[in-house]
Protein backbone atom coordinates (compact mmCIF):
# COMPACT_ATOMS: atom_id res chain seq x y z
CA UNK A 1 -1.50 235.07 175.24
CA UNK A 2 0.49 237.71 173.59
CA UNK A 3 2.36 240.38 174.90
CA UNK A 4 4.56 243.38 172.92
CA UNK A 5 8.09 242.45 172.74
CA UNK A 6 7.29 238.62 172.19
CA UNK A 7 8.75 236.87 169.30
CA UNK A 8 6.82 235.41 166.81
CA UNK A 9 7.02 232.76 163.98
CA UNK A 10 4.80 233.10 161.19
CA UNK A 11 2.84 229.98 160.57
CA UNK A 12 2.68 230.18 156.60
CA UNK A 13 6.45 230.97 155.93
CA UNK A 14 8.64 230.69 159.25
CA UNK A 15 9.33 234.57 159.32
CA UNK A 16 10.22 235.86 162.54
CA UNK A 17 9.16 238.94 164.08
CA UNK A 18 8.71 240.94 167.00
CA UNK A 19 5.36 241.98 168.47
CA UNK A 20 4.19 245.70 168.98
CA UNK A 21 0.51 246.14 169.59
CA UNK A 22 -1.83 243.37 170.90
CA UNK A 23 -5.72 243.47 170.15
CA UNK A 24 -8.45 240.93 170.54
CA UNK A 25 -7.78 239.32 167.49
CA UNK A 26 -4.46 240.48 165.72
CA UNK A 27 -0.57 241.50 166.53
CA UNK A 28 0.90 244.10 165.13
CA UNK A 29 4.37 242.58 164.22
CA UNK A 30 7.77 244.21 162.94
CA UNK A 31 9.55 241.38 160.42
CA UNK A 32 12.88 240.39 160.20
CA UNK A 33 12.52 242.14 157.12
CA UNK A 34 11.51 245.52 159.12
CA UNK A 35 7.78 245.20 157.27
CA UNK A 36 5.45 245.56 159.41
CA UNK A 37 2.17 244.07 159.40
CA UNK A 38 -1.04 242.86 161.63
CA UNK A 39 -1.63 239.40 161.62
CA UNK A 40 -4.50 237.04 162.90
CA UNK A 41 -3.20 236.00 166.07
CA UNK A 42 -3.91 231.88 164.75
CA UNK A 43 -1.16 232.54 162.60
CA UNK A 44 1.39 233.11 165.10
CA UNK A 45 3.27 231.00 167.16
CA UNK A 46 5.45 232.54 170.56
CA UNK A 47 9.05 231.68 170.07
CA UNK A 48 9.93 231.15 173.80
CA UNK A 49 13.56 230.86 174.55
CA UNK A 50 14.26 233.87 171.63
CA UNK A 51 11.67 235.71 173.31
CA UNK A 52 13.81 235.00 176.96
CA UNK A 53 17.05 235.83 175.36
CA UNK A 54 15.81 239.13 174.30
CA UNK A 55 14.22 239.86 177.52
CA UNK A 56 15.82 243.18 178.97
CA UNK A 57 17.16 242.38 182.72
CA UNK A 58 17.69 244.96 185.15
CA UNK A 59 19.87 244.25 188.88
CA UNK A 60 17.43 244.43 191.92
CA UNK A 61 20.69 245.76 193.27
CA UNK A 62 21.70 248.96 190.82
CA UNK A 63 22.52 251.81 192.49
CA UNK A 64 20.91 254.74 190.64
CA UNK A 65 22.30 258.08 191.43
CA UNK A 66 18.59 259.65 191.27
């Protein structure tokens, strides 16, 4: 399953890219390149631990001022 901000390798070249949109049967992806494109989800593969490191992490203990 696919979710925006997952990073993806491209099955027919090994470009990586970054997902933005999800629908039934295509992500819209930004490239390394900065093309962007939709692509048949089949083509994609999730690239896990890039995907983990690029995660944004927020403290359950930040103090916000608001």
């Amino acid at each position: 399953m696919f979710h925006i901000g997952d990073c993806v390798v491209f099955a027919c070249d090994g470009a990586r890219g970054i997902v933005l949109e999800v629908n039934d049967h295509s992500c819209h992806v930004l490239w390394e390149d900065r093309f962007v494109s939709w692509e048949k989800k089949e083509l994609l593969t999730i690239d896990e631990e890039l995907t983990k490191r690029q995660t944004i992490r927020v403290s359950s203990n930040v103090n916000h001022p608001l």
